[in-house]
N, C-alpha and C. Protein backbone atom coordinates (compact mmCIF):
# COMPACT_ATOMS: atom_id res chain seq x y z
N UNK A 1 0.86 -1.17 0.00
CA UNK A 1 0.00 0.00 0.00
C UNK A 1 0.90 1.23 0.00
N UNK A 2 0.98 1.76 -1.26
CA UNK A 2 1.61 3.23 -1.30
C UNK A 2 1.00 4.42 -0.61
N UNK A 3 1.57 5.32 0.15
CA UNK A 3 0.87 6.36 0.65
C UNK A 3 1.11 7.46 -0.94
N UNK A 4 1.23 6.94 -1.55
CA UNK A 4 1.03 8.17 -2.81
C UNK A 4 -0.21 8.10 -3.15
N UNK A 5 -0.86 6.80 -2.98
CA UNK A 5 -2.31 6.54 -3.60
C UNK A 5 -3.44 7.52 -2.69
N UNK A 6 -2.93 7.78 -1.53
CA UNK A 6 -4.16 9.06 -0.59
C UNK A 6 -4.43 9.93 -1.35
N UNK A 7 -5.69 9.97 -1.54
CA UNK A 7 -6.63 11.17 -2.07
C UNK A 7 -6.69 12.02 -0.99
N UNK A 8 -6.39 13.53 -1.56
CA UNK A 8 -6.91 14.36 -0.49
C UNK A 8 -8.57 14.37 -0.32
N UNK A 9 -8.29 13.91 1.19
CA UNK A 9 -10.16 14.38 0.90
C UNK A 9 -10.79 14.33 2.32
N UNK A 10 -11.89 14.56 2.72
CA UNK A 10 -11.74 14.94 4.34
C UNK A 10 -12.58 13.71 4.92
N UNK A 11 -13.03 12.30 4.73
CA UNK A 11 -13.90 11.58 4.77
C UNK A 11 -13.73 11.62 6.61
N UNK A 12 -14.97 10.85 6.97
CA UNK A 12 -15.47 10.57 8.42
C UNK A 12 -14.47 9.25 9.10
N UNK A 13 -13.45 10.09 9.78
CA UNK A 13 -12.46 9.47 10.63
C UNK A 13 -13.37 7.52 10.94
N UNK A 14 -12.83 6.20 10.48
CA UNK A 14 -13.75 5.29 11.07
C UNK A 14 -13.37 4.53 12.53
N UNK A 15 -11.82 5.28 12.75
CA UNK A 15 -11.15 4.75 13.98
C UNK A 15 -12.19 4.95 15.51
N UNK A 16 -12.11 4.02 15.52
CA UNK A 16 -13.15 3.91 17.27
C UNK A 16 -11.83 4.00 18.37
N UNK A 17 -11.82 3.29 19.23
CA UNK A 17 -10.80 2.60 20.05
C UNK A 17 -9.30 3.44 19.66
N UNK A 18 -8.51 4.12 20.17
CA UNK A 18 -7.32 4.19 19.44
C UNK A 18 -6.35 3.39 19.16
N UNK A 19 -5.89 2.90 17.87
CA UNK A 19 -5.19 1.49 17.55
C UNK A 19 -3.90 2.33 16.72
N UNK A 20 -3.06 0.94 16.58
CA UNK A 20 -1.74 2.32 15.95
C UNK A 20 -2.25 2.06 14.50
N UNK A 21 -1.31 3.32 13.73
CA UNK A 21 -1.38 3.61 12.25
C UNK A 21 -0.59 3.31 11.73
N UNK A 22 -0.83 3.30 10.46
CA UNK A 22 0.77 2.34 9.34
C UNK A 22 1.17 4.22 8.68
N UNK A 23 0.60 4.86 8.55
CA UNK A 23 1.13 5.98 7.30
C UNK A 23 0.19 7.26 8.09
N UNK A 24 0.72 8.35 7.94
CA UNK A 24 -0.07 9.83 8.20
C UNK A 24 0.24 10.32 7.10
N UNK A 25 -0.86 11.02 6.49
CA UNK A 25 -0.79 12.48 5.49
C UNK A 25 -1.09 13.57 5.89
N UNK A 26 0.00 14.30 5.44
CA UNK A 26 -0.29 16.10 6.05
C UNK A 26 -0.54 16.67 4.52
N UNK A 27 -1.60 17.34 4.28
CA UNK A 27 -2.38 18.46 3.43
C UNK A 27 -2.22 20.21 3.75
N UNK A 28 -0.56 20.50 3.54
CA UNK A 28 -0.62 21.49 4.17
C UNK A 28 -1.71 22.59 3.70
N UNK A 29 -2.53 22.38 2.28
CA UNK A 29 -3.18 23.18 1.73
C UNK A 29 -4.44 23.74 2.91
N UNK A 30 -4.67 22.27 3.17
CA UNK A 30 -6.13 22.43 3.81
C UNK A 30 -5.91 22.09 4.95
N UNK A 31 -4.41 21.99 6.02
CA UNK A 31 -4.16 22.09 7.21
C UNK A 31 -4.82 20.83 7.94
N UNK A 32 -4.89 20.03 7.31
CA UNK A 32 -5.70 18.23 7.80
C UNK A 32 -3.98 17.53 7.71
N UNK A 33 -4.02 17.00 9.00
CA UNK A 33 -3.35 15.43 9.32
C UNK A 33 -4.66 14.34 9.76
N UNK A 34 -3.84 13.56 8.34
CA UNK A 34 -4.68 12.04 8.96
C UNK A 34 -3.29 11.02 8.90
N UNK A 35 -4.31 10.39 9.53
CA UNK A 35 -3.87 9.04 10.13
C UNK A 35 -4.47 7.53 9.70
N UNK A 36 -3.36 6.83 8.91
CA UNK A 36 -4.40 5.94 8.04
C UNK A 36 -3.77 4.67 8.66
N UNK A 37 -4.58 3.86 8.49
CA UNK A 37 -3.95 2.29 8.17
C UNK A 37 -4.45 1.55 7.21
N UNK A 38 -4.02 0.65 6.76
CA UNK A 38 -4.65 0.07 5.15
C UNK A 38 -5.32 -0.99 5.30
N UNK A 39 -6.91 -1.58 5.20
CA UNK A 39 -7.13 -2.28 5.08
C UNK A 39 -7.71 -3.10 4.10
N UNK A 40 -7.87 -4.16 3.46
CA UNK A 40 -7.64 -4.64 2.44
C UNK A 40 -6.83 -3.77 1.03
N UNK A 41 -5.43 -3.21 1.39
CA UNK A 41 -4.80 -3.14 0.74
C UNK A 41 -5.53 -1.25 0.20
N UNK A 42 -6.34 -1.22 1.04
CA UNK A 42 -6.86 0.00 0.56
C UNK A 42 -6.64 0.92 1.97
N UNK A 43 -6.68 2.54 1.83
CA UNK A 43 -6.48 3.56 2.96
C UNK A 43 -7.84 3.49 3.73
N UNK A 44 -7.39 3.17 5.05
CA UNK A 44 -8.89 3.60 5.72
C UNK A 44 -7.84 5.01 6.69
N UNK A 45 -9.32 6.57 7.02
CA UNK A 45 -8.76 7.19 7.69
C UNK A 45 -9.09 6.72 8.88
N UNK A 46 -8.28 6.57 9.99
CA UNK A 46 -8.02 6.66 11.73
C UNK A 46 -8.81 8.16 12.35
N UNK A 47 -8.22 8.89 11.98
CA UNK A 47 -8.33 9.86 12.55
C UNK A 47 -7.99 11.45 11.46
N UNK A 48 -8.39 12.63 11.72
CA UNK A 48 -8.37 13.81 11.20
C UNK A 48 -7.94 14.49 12.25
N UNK A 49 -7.08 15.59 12.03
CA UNK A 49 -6.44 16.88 12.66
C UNK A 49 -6.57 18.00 11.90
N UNK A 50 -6.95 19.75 12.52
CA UNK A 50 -6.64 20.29 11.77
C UNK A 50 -5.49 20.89 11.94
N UNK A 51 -4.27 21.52 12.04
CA UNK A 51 -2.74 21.69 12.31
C UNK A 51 -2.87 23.38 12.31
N UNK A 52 -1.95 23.56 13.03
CA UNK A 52 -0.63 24.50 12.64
C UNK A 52 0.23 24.60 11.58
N UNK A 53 0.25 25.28 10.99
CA UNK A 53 2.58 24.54 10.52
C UNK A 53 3.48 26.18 10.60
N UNK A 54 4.17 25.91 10.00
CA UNK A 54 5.44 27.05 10.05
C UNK A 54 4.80 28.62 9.68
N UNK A 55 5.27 29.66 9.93
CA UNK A 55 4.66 30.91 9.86
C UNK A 55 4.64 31.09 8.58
N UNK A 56 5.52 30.67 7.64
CA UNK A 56 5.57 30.98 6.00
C UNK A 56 5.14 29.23 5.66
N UNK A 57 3.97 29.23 5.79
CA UNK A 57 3.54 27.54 5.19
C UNK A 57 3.92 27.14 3.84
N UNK A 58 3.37 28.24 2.71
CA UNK A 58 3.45 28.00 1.28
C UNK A 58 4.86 27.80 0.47
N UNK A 59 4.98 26.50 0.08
CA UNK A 59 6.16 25.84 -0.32
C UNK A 59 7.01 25.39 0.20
N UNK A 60 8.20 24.19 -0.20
CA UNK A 60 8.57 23.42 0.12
C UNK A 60 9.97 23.89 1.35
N UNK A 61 10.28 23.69 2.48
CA UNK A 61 11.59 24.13 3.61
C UNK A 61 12.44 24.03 2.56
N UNK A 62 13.20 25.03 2.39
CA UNK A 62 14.77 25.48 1.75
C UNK A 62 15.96 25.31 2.62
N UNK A 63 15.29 26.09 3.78
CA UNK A 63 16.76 26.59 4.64
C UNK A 63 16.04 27.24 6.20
N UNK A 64 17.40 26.65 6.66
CA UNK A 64 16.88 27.00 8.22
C UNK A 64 16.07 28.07 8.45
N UNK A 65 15.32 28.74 9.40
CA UNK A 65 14.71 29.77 9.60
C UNK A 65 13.51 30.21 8.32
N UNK A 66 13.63 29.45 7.53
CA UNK A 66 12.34 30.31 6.76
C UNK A 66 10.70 29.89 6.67
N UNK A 67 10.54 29.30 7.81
CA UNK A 67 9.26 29.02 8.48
C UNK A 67 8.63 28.27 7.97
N UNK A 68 8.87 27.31 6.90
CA UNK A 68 8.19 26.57 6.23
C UNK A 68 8.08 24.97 7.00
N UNK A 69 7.59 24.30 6.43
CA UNK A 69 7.09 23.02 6.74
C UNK A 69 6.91 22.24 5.57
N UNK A 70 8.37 21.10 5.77
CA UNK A 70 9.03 20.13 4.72
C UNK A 70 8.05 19.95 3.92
N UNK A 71 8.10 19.61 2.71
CA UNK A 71 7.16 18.77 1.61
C UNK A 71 7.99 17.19 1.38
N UNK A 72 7.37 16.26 1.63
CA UNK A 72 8.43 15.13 0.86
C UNK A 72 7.64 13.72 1.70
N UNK A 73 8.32 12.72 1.86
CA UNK A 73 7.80 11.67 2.94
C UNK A 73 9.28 10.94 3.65
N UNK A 74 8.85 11.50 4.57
CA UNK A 74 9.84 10.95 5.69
C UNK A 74 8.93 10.16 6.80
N UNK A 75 10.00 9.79 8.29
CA UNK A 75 9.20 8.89 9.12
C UNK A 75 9.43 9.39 10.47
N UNK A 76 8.51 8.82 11.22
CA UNK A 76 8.93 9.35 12.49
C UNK A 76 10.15 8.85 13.09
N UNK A 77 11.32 9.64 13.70
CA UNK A 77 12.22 9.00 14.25
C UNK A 77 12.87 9.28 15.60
N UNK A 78 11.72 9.93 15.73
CA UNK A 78 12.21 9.88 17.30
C UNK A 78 10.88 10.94 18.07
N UNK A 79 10.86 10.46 19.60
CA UNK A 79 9.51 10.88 20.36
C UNK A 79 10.58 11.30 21.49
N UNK A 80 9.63 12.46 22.20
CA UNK A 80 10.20 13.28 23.04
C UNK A 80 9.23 13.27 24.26
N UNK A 81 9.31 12.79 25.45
CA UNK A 81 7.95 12.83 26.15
C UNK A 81 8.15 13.96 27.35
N UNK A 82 9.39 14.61 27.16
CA UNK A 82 9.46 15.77 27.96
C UNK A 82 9.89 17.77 27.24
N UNK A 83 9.09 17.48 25.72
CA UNK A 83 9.24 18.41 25.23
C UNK A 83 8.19 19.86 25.27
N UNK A 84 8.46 20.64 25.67
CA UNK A 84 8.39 22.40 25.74
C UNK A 84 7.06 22.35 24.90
N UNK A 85 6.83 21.53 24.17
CA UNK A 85 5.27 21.59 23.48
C UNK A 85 4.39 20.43 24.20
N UNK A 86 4.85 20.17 25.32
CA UNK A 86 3.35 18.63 25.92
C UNK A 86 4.71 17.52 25.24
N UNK A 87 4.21 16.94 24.58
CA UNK A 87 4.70 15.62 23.70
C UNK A 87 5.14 16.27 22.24
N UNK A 88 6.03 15.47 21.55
CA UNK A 88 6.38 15.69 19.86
C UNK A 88 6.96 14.57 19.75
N UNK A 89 6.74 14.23 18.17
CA UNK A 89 6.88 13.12 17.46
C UNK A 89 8.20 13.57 16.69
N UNK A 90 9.23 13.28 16.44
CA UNK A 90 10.24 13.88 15.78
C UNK A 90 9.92 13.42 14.03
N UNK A 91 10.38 13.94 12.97
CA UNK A 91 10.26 13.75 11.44
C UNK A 91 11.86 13.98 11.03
N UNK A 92 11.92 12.92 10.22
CA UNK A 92 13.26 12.47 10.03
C UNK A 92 14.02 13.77 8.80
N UNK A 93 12.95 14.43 8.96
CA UNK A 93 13.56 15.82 8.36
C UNK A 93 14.80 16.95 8.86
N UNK A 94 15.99 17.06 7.70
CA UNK A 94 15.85 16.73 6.13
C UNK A 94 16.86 15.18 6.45
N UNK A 95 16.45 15.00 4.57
CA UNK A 95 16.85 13.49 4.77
C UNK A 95 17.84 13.81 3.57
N UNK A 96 18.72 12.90 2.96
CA UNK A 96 19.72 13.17 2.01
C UNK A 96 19.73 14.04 0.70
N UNK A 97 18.48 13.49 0.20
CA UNK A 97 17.88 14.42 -0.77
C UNK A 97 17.62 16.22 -0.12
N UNK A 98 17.61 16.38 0.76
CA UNK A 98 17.19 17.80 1.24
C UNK A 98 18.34 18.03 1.14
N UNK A 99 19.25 17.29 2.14
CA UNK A 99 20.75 18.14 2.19
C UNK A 99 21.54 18.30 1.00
N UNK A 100 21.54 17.44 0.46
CA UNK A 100 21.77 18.06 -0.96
C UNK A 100 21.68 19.08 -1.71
N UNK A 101 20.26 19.20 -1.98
CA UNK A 101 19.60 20.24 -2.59
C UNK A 101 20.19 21.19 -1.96
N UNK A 102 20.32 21.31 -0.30
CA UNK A 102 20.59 22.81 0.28
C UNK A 102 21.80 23.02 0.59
N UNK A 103 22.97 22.44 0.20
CA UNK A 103 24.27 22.22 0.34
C UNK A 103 24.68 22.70 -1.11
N UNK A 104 23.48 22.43 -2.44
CA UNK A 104 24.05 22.93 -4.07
C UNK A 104 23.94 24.17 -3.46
N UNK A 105 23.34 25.18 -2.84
CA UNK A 105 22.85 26.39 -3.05
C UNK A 105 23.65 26.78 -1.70
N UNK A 106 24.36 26.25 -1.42
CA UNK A 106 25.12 26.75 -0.01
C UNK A 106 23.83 27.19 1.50
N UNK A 107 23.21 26.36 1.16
CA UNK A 107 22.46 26.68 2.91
C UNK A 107 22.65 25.64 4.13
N UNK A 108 21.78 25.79 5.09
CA UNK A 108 21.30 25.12 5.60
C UNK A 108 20.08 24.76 5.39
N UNK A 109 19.82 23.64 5.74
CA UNK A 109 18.27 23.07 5.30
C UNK A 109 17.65 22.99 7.05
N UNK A 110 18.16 23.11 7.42
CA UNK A 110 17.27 23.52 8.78
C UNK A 110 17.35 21.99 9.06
N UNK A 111 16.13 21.92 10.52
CA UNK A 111 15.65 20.82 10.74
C UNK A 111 15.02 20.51 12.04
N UNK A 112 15.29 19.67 13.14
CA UNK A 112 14.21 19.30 14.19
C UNK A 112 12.18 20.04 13.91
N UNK A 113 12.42 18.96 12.97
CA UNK A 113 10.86 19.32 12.75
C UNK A 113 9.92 18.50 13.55
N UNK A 114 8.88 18.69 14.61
CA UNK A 114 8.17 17.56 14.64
C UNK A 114 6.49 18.42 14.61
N UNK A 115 6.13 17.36 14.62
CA UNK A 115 4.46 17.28 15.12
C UNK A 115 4.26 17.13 16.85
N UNK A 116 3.95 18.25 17.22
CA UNK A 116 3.63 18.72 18.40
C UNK A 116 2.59 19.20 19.39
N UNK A 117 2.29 19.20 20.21
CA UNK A 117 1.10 20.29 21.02
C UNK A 117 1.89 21.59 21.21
N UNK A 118 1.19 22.22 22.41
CA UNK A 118 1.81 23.23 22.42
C UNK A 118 1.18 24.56 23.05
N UNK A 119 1.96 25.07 23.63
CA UNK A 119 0.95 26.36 25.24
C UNK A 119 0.20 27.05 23.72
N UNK A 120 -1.01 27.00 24.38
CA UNK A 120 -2.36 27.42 24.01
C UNK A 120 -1.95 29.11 23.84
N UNK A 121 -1.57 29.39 24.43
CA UNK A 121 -0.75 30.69 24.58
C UNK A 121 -0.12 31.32 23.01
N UNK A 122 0.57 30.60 22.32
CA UNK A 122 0.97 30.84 20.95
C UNK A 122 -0.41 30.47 19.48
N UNK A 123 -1.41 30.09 20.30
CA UNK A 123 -2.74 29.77 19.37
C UNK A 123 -3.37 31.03 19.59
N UNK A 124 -3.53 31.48 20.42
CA UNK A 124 -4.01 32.78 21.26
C UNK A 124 -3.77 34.13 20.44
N UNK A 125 -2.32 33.78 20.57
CA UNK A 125 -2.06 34.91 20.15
C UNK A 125 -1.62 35.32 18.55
N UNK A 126 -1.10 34.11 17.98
CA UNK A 126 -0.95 34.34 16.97
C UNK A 126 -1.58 33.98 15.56
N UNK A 127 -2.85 33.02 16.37
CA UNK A 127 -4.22 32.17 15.59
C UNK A 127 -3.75 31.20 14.97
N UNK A 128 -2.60 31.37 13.66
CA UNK A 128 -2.84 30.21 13.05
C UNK A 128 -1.25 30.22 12.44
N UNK A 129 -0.69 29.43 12.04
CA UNK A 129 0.89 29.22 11.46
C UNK A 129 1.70 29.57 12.36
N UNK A 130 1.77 29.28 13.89
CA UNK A 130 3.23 30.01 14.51
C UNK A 130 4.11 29.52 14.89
N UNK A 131 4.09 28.01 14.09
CA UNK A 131 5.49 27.31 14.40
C UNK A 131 6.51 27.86 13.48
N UNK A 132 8.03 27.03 13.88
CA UNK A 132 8.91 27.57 12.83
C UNK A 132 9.24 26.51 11.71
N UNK A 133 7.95 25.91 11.88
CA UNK A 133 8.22 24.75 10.71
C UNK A 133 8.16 23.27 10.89
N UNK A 134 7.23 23.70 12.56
CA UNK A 134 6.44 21.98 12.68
C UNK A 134 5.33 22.01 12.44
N UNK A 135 4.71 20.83 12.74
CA UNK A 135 3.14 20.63 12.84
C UNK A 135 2.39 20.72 13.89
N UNK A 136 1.76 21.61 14.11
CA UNK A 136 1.04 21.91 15.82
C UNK A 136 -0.24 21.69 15.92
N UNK A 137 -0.74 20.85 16.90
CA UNK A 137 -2.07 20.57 17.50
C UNK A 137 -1.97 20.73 18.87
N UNK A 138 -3.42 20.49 19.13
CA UNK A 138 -3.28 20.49 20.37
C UNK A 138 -2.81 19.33 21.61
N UNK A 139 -2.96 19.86 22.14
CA UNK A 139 -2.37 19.23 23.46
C UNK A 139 -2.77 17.53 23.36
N UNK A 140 -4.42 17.53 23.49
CA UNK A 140 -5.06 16.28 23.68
C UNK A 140 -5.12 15.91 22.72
N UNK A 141 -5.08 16.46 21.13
CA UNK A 141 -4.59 15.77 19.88
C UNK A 141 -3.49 15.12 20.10
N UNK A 142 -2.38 15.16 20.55
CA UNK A 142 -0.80 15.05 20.40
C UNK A 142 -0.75 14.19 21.12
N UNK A 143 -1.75 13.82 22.43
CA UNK A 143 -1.72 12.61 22.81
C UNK A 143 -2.06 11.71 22.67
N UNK A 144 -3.68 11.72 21.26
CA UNK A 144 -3.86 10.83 20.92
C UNK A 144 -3.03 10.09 20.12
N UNK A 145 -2.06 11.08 18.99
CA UNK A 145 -1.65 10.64 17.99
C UNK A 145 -0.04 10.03 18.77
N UNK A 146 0.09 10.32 19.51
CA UNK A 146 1.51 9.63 20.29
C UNK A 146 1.58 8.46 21.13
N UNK A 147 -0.27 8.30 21.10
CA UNK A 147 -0.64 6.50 21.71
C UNK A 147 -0.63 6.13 20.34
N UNK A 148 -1.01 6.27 19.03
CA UNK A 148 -1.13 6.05 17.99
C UNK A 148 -0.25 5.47 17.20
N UNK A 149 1.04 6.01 16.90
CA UNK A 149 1.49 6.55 16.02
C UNK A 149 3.64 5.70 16.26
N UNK A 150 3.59 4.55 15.97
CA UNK A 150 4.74 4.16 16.66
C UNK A 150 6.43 4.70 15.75
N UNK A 151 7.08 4.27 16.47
CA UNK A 151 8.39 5.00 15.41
C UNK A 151 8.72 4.24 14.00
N UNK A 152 9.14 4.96 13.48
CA UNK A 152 9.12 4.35 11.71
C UNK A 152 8.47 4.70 11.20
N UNK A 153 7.01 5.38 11.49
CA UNK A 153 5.69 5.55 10.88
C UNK A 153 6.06 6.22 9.76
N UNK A 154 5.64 5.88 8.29
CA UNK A 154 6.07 7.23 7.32
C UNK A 154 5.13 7.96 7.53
N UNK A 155 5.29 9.36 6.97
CA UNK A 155 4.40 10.62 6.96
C UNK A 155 4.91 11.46 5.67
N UNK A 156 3.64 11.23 4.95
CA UNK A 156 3.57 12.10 3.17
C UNK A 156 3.41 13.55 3.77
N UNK A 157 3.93 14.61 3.41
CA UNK A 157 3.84 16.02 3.86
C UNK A 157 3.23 16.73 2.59
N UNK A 158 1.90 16.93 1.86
CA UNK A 158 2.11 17.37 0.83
C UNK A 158 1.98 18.75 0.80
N UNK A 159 1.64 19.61 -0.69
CA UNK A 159 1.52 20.90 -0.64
C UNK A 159 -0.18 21.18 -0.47
């Protein structure tokens, strides 16, 4: 089951019980993380989020600091259970192909990206995009998706 085959589309989460997931898609267009697992070889959604991401969302992370939020598919690789946002899932972002790209052009490609909660305090105040290029939910989202969501998981980031 390819996660290229996900249709964007917002269907009715069928996950009951929280069980883990094989693949997440992020839609940065329309600010939805789901959470799929495949059954009979086909996507069922788990669950829907609507996100945060980086203060400059539109288009793909170049280089450190420019607020964006990766495009590509990477995996989770690492969980933090005492991080400054509640919980975060780490994203194996950038991966060889990034550094590359941002090494032809002499940058940095930035990085510690994850999917996070996060003091209600920066939702408050700044409504919507105020990470520097993670994925932000809330608090009790971040815990569902971190009973969810085990390491390795890939995650499609699209535009």
């Amino acid at each position: 089951m390819a996660i290229a085959n996900v249709a964007m589309a917002d269907p009715t989460p069928t996950g009951g019980a929280l069980s883990k997931v094989e693949f997440l898609v992020l839609f940065k267009s329309t600010r939805k993380l789901g959470l799929y697992r495949a059954v009979d070889g086909k996507p069922v959604l788990m669950r829907s989020y609507g996100v945060d991401l980086g203060f400059s969302p539109r288009g793909d992370k170049g280089r450190e600091g420019d607020g964006r939020t990766p495009e590509g598919t990477y995996f989770i690789d690492r969980r933090n259970p005492n991080s400054a946002y509640h919980l975060s899932l780490g994203i194996s972002y950038p991966d060889v192909n990034d550094m590359a790209e941002a090494r032809a052009k002499g940058l940095d490609p930035g990085g510690d990206i994850f999917i996070h909660g996060g003091p209600t305090s920066f939702r408050d105040r700044f409504k919507r995009d105020w990470t520097a290029g993670c994925i932000a939910v809330t608090d009790r989202e971040i815990e569902e998706i971190w009973a969810m969501v085990p390491m390795g998981t890939p995650i499609a980031i699209r535009s």
